[in-house]
C-alpha atoms as a PDB file:
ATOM      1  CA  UNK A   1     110.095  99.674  56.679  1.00  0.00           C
ATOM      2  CA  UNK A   2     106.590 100.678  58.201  1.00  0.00           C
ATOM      3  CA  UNK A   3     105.555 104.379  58.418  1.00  0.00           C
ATOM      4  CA  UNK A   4     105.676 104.461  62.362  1.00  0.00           C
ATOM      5  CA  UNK A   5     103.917 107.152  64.598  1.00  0.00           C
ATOM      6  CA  UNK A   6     106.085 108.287  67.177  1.00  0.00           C
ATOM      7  CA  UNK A   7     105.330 107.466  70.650  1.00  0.00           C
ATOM      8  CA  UNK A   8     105.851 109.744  73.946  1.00  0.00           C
ATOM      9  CA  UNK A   9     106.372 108.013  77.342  1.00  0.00           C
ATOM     10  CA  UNK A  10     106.829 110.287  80.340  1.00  0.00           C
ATOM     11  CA  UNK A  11     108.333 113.287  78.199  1.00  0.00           C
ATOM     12  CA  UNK A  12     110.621 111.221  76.289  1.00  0.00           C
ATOM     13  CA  UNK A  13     109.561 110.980  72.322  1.00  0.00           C
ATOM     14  CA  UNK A  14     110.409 107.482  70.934  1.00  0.00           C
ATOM     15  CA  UNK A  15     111.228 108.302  67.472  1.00  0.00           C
ATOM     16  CA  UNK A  16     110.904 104.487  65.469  1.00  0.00           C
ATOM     17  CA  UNK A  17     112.415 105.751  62.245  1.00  0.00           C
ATOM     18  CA  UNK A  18     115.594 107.502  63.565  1.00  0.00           C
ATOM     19  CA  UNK A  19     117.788 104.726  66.286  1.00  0.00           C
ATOM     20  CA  UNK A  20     117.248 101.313  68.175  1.00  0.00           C
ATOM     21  CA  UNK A  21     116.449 101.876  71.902  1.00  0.00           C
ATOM     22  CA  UNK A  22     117.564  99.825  74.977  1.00  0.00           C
ATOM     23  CA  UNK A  23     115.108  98.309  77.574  1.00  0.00           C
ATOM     24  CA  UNK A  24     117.318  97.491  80.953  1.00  0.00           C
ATOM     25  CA  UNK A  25     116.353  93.813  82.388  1.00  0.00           C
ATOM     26  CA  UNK A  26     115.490  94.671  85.964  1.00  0.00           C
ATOM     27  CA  UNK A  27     114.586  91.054  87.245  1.00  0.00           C
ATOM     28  CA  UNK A  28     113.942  91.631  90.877  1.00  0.00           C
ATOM     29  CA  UNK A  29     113.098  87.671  90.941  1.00  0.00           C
ATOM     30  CA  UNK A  30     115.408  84.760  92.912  1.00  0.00           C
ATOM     31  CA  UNK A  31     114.667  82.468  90.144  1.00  0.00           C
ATOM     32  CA  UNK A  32     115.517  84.152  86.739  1.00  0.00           C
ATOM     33  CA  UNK A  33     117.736  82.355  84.490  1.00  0.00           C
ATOM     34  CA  UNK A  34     120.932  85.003  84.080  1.00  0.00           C
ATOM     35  CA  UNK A  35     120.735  87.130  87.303  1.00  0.00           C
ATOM     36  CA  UNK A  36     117.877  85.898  89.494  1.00  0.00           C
ATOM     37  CA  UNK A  37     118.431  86.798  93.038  1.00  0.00           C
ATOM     38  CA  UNK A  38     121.073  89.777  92.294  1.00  0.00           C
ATOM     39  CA  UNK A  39     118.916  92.399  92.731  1.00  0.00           C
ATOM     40  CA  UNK A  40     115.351  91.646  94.398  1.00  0.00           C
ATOM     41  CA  UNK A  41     115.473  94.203  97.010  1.00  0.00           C
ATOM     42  CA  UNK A  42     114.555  97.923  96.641  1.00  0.00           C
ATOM     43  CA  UNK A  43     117.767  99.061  97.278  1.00  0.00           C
ATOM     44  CA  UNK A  44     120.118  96.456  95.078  1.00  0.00           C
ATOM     45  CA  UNK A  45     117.448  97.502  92.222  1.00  0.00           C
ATOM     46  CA  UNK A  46     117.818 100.641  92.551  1.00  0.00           C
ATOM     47  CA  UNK A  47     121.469 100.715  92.417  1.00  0.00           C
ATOM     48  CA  UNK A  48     121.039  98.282  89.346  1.00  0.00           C
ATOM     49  CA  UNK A  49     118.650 100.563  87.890  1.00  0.00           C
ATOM     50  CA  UNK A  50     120.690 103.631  87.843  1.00  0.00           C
ATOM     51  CA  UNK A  51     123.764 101.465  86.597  1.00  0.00           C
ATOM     52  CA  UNK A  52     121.610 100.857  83.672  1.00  0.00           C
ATOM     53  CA  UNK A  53     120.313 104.327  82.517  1.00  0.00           C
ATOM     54  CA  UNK A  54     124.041 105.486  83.094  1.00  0.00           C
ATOM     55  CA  UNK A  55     124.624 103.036  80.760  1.00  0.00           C
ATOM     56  CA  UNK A  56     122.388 104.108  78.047  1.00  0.00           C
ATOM     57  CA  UNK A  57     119.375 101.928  78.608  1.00  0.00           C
ATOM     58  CA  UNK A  58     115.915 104.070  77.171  1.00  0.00           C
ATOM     59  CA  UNK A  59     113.627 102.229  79.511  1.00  0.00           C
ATOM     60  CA  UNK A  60     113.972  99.996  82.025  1.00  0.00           C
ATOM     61  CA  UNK A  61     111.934  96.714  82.921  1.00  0.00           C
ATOM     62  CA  UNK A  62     110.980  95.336  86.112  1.00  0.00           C
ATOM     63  CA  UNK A  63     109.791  91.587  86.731  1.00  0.00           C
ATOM     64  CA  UNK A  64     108.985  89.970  89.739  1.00  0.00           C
ATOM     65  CA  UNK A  65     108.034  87.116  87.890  1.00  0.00           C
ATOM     66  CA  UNK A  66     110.366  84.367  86.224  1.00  0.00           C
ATOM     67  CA  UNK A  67     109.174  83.695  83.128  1.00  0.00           C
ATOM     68  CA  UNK A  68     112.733  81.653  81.824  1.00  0.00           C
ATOM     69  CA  UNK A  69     111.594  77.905  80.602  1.00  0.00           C
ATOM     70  CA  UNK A  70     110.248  75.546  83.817  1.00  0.00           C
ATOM     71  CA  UNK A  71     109.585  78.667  85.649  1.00  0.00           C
ATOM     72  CA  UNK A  72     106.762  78.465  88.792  1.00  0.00           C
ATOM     73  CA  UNK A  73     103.922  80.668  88.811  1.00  0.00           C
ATOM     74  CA  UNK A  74     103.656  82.404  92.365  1.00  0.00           C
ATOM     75  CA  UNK A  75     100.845  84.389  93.789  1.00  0.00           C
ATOM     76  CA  UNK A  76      99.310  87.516  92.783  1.00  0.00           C
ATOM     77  CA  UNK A  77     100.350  88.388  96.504  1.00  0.00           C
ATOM     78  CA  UNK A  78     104.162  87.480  95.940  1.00  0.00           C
ATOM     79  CA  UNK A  79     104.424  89.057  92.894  1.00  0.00           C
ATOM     80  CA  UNK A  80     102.521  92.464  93.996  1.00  0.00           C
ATOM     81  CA  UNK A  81     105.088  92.436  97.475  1.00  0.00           C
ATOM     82  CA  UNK A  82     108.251  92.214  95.034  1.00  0.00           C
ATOM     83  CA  UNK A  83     107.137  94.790  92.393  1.00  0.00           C
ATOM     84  CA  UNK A  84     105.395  97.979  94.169  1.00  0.00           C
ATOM     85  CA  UNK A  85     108.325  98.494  96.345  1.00  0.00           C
ATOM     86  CA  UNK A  86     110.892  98.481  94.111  1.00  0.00           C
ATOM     87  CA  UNK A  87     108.752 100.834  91.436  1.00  0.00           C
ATOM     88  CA  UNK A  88     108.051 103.109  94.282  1.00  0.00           C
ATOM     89  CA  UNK A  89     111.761 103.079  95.220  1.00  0.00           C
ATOM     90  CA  UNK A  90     112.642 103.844  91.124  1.00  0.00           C
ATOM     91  CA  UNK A  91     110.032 106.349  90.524  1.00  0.00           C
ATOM     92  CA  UNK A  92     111.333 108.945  93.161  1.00  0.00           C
ATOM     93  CA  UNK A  93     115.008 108.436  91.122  1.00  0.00           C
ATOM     94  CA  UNK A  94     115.112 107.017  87.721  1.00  0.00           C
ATOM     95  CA  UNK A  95     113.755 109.601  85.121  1.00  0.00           C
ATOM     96  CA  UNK A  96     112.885 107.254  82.126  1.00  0.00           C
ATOM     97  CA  UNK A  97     109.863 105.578  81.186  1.00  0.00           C
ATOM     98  CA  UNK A  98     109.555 102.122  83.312  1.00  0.00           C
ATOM     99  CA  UNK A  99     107.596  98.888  82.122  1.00  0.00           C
ATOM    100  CA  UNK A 100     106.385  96.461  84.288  1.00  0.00           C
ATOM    101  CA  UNK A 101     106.599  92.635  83.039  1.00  0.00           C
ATOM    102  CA  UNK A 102     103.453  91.139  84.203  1.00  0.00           C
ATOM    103  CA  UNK A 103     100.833  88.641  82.574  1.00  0.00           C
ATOM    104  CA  UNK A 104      97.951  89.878  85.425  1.00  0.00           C
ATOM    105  CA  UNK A 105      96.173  92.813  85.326  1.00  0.00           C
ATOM    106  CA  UNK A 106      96.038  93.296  88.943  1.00  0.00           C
ATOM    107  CA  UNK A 107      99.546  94.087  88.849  1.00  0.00           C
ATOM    108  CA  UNK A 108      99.763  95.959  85.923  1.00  0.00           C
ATOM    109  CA  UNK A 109      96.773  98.492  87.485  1.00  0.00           C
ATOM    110  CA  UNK A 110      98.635  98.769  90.869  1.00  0.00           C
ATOM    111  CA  UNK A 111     102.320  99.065  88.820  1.00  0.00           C
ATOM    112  CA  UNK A 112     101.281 102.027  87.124  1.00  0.00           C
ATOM    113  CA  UNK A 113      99.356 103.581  89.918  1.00  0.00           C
ATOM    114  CA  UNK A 114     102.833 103.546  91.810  1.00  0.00           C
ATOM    115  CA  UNK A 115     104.620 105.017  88.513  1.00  0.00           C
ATOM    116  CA  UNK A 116     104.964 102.347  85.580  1.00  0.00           C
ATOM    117  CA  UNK A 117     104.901 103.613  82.611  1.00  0.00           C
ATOM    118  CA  UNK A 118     104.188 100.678  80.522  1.00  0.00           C
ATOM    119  CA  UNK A 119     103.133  97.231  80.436  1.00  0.00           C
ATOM    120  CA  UNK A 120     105.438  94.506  78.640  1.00  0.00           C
ATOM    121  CA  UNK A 121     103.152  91.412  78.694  1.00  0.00           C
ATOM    122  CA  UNK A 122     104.248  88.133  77.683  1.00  0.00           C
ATOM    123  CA  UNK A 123     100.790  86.547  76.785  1.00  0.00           C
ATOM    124  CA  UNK A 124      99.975  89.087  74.141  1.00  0.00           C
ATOM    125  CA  UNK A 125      97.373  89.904  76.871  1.00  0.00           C
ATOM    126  CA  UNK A 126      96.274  86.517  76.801  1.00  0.00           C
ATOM    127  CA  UNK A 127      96.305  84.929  80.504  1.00  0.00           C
ATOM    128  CA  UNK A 128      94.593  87.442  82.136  1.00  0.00           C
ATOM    129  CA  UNK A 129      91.300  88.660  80.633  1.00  0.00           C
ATOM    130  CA  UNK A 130      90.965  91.752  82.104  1.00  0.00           C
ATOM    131  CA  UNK A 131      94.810  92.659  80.807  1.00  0.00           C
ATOM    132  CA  UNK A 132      93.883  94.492  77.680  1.00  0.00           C
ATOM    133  CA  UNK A 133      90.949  96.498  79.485  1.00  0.00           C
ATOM    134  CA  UNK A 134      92.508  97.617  82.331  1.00  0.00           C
ATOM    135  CA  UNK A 135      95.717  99.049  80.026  1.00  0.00           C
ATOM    136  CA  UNK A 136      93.222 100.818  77.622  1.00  0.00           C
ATOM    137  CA  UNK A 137      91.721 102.169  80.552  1.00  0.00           C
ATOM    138  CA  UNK A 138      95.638 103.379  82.195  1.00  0.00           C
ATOM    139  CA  UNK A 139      96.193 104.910  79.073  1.00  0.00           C
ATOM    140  CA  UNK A 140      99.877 102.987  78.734  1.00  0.00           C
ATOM    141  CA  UNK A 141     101.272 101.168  75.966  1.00  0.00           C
ATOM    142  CA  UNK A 142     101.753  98.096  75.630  1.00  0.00           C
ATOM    143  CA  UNK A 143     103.914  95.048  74.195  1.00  0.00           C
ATOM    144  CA  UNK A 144     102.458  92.259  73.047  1.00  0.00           C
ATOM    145  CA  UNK A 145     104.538  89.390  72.992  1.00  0.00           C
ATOM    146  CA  UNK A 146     103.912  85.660  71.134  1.00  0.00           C
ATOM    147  CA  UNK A 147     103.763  82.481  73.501  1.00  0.00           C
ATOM    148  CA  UNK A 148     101.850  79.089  73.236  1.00  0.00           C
ATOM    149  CA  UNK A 149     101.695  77.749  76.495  1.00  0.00           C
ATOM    150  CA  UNK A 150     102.962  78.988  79.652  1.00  0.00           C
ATOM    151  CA  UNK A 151     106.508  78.816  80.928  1.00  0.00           C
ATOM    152  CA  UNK A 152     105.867  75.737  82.375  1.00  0.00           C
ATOM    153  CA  UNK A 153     104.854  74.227  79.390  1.00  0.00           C
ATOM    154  CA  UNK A 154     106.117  75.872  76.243  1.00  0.00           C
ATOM    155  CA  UNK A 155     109.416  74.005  75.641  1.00  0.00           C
ATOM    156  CA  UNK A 156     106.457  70.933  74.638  1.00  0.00           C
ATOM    157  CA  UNK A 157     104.762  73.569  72.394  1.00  0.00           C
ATOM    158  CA  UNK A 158     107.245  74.212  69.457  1.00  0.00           C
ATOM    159  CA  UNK A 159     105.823  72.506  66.373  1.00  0.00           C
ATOM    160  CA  UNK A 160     104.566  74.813  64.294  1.00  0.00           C
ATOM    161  CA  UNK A 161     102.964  74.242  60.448  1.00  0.00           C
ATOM    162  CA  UNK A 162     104.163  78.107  59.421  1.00  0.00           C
ATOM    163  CA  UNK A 163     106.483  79.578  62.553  1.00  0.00           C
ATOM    164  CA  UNK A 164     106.151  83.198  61.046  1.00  0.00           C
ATOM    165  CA  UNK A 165     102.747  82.897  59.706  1.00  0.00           C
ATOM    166  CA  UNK A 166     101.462  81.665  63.354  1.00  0.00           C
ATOM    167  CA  UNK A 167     103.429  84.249  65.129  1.00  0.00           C
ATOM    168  CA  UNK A 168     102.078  86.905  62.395  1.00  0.00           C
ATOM    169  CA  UNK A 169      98.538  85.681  63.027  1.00  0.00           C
ATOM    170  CA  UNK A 170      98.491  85.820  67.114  1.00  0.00           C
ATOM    171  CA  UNK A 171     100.214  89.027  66.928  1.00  0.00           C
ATOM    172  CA  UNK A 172      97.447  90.401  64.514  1.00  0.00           C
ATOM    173  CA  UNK A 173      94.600  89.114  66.174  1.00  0.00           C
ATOM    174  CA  UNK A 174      95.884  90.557  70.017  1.00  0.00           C
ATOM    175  CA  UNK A 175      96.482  93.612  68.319  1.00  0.00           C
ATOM    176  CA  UNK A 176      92.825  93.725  66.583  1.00  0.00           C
ATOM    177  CA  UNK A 177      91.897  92.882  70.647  1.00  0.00           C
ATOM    178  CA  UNK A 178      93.565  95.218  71.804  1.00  0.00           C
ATOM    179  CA  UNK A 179      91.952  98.296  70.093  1.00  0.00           C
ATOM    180  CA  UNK A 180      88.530  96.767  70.096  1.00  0.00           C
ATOM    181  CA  UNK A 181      88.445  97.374  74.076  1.00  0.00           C
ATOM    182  CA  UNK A 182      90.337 101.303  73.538  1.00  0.00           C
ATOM    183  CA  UNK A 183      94.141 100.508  73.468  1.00  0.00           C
ATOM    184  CA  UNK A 184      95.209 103.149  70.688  1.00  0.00           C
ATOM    185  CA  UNK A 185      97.412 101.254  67.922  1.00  0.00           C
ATOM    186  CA  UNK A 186      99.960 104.064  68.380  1.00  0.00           C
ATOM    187  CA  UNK A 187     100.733 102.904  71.984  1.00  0.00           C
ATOM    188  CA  UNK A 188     100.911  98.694  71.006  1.00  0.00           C
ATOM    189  CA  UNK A 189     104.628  97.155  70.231  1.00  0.00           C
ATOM    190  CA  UNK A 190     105.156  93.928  69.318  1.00  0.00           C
ATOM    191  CA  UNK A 191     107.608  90.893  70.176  1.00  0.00           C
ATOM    192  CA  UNK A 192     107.617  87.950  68.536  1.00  0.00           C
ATOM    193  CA  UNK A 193     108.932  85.836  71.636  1.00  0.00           C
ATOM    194  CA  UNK A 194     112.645  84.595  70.896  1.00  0.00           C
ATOM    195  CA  UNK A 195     112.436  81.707  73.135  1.00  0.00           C
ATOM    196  CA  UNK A 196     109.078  81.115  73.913  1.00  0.00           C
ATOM    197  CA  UNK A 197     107.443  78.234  72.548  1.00  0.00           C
ATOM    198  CA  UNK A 198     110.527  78.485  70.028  1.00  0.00           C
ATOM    199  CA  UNK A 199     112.966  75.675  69.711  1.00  0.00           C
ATOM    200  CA  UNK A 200     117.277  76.581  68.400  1.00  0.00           C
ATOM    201  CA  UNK A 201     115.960  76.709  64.842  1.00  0.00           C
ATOM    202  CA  UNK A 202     112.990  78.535  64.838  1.00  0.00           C
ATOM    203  CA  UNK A 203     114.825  81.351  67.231  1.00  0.00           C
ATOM    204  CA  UNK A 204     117.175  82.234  64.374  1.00  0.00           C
ATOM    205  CA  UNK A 205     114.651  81.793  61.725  1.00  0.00           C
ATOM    206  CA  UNK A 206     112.838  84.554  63.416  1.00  0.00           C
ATOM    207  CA  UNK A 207     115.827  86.534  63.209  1.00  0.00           C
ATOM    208  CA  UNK A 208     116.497  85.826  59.559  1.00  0.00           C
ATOM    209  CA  UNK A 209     112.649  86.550  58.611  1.00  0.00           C
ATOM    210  CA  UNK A 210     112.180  89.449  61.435  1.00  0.00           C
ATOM    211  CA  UNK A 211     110.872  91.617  58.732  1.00  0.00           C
ATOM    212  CA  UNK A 212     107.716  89.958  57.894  1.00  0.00           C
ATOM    213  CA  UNK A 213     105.982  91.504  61.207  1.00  0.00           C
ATOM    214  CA  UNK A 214     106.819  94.796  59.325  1.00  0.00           C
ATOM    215  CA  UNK A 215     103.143  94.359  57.901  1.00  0.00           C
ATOM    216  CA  UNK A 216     101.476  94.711  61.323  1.00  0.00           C
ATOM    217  CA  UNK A 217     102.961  98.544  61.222  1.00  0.00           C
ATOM    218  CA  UNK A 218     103.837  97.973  64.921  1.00  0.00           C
ATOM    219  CA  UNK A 219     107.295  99.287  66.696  1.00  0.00           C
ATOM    220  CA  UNK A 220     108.824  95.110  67.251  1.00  0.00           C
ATOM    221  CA  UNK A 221     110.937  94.540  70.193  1.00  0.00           C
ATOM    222  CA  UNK A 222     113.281  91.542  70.773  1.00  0.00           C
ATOM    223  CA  UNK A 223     114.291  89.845  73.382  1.00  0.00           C
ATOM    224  CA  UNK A 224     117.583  88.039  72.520  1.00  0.00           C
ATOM    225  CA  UNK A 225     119.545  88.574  75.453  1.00  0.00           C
ATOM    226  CA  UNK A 226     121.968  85.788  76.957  1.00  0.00           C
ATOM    227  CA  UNK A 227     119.456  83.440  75.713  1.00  0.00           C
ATOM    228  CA  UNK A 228     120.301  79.542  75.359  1.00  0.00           C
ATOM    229  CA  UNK A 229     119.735  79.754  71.319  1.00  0.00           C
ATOM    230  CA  UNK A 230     123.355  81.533  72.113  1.00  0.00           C
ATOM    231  CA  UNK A 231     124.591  79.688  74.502  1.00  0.00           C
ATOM    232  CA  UNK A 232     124.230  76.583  71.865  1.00  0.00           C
ATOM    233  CA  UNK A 233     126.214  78.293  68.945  1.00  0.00           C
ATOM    234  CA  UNK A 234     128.947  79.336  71.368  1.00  0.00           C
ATOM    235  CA  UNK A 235     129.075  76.516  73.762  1.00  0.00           C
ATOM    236  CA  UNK A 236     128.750  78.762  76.434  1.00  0.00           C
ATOM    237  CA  UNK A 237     126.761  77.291  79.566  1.00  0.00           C
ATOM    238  CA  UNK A 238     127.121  80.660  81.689  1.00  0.00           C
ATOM    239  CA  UNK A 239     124.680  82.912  80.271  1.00  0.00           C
ATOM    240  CA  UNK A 240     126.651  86.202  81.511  1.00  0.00           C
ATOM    241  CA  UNK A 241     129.244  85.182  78.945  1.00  0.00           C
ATOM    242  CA  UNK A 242     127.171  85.362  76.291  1.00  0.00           C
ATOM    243  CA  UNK A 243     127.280  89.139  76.079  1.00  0.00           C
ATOM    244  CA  UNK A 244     128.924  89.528  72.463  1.00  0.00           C
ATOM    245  CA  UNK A 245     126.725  86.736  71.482  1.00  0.00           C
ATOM    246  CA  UNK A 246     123.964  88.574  72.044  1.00  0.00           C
ATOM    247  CA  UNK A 247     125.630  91.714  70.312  1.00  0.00           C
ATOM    248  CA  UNK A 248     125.555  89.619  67.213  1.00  0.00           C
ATOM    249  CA  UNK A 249     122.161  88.800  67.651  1.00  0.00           C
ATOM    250  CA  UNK A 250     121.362  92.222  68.547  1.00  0.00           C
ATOM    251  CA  UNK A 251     122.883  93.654  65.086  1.00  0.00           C
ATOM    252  CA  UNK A 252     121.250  90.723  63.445  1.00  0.00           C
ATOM    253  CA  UNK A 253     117.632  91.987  64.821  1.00  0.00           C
ATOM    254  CA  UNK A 254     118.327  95.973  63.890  1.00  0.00           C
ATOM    255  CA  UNK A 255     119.444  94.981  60.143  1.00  0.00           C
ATOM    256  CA  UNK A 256     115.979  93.157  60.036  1.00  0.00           C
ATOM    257  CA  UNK A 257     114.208  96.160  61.831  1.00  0.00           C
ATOM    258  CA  UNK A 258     113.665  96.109  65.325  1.00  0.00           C
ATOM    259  CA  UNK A 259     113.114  99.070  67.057  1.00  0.00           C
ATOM    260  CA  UNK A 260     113.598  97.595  70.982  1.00  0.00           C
ATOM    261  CA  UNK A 261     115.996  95.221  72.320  1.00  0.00           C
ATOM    262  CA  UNK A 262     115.401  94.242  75.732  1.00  0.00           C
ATOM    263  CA  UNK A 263     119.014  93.408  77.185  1.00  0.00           C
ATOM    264  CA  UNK A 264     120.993  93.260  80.292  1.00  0.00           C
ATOM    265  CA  UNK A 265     124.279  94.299  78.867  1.00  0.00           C
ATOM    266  CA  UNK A 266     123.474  97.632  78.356  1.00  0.00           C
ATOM    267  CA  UNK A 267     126.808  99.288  78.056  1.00  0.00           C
ATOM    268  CA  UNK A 268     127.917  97.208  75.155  1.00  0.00           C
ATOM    269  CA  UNK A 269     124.696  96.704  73.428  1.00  0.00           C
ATOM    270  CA  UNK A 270     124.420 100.382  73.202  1.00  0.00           C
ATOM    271  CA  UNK A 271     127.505 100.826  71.231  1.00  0.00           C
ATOM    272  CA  UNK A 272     126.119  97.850  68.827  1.00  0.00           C
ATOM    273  CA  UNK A 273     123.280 100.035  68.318  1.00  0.00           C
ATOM    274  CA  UNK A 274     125.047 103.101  67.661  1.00  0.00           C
ATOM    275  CA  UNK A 275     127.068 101.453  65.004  1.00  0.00           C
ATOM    276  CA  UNK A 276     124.321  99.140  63.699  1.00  0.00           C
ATOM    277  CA  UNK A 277     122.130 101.575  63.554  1.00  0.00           C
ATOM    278  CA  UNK A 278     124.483 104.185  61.873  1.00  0.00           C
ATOM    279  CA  UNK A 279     124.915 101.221  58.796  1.00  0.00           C
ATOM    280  CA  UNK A 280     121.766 100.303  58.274  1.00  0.00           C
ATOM    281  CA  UNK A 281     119.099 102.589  60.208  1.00  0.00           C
ATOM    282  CA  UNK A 282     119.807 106.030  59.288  1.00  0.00           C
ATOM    283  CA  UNK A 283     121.187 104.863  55.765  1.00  0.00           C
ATOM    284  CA  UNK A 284     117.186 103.325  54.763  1.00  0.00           C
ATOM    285  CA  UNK A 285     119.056 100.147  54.488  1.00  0.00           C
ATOM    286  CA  UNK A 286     117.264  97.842  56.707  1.00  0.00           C
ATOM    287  CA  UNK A 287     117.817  93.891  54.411  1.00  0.00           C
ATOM    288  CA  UNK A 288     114.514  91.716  53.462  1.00  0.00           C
END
């Protein structure tokens, strides 16, 4: 396992080395694969919101943006009128730290000007050139995700000569970006993109080789939740029964290391981690 610095968002100490911590899905999109449409107003995400930190979640995530595969790009406009209500709705009431999921750094500025805490990009910083300066200049961390492609057009972009090696190398060279324009390493995380630009077998052999991107000594979040890799093993079309799919997939990513899951379950992924994390975490006994 890396030596990880621990990182403080809004008063709250992420400690890398001791448990496995819960990012809430807030989509507050009509369009997102599991859940679009269920909570896109202020006052259904609050109420969603809140239902998630009882829960357990750590942080919670809003998108106004679908990124699932197929997914159209709307306006800077659009996406600006769905987000900065709802985060000025959650900031008066939710007390932990909230990313925004954005690939523009338009949004990402005006997000945590109304009381984001952190920006969870998608790109690796990557579609919008001015993404990596204007977080170094907010002062927020951020999580740098792989891609090839957009969500339009990833699901063509999924041959790869070296899947980890690739992933490894993007990862490295955002991160290297990153801190060249002021974003302290402490405050980058890294996901390796289960799903995007990633075909059935190359999702799990992420999962089965997680611990490679140990070497970039970042915190690593995944991203497995409800996701069609598990829909395929159970033959499960409805993604909200996938929930104990994703629990496996979940206790699969902690024995290999990860520090985040981002989830939508958060009640029952919460106990995974507590047990998962009890097993392997806190015994040092996280498997190559």
């Amino acid at each position: 396992m890396p030596n990880l610095n621990n990182l403080t968002i809004r008063g709250r100490s992420f400690e890398w080395e001791q448990r496995t911590y819960l990012m809430g899905v807030l989509n507050i999109t009509p369009d997102s694969f599991s859940d679009g449409g269920n909570f896109n107003t202020p006052k259904t995400a609050l109420l969603q919101a809140q239902a998630l930190v009882s829960a357990g979640a750590d942080m919670i995530d809003v998108g106004g943006q679908s990124t699932r595969p197929k997914a159209e790009q709307i306006g800077l406009a659009e996406e600006l009128d769905r987000v900065l209500p709802v985060l000025e709705v959650l900031r008066k009431q939710i007390s932990v730290p909230i990313s925004v999921d954005t690939t523009r750094a338009e949004v990402a500025k005006k997000s945590i000007e109304a009381g984001a805490d952190v920006v969870n990009d998608i790109s690796g910083g990557t579609f919008d050139p001015e993404m990596l300066l204007t977080v170094a200049r907010k002062g927020v961390p951020i999580v740098l995700m792989h891609i090839r492609g957009n969500p339009q057009t990833m699901h063509h972009l999924t041959h790869y000569q070296d899947l980890m090696g690739e992933i490894t190398h993007f990862l490295a060279g955002q991160i290297a970006a990153a801190t060249a324009v002021g974003i302290e390493r402490g405050k980058i995380i890294i996901d390796p993109g289960i799903g995007f630009a990633k075909n059935y077998e190359q999702n799990l052999e992420i999962f089965r080789r997680l611990c490679e991107l140990h070497q970039l000594n970042c915190p690593i979040l995944v991203g497995p939740s409800r996701k069609s890799f598990i829909g395929r093993i159970l033959n499960q079309p409805d993604p909200k029964a996938r929930v104990w799919g994703t629990a496996a997939a979940c206790c699969a990513a902690i024995v290999k290391g990860a520090n985040i899951l981002r989830i939508h379950d958060v009640r029952e992924m919460r106990d995974v981690c507590l047990v998962a994390d009890a097993l392997f975490r806190q015994s040092s006994q996280v498997l190559p």
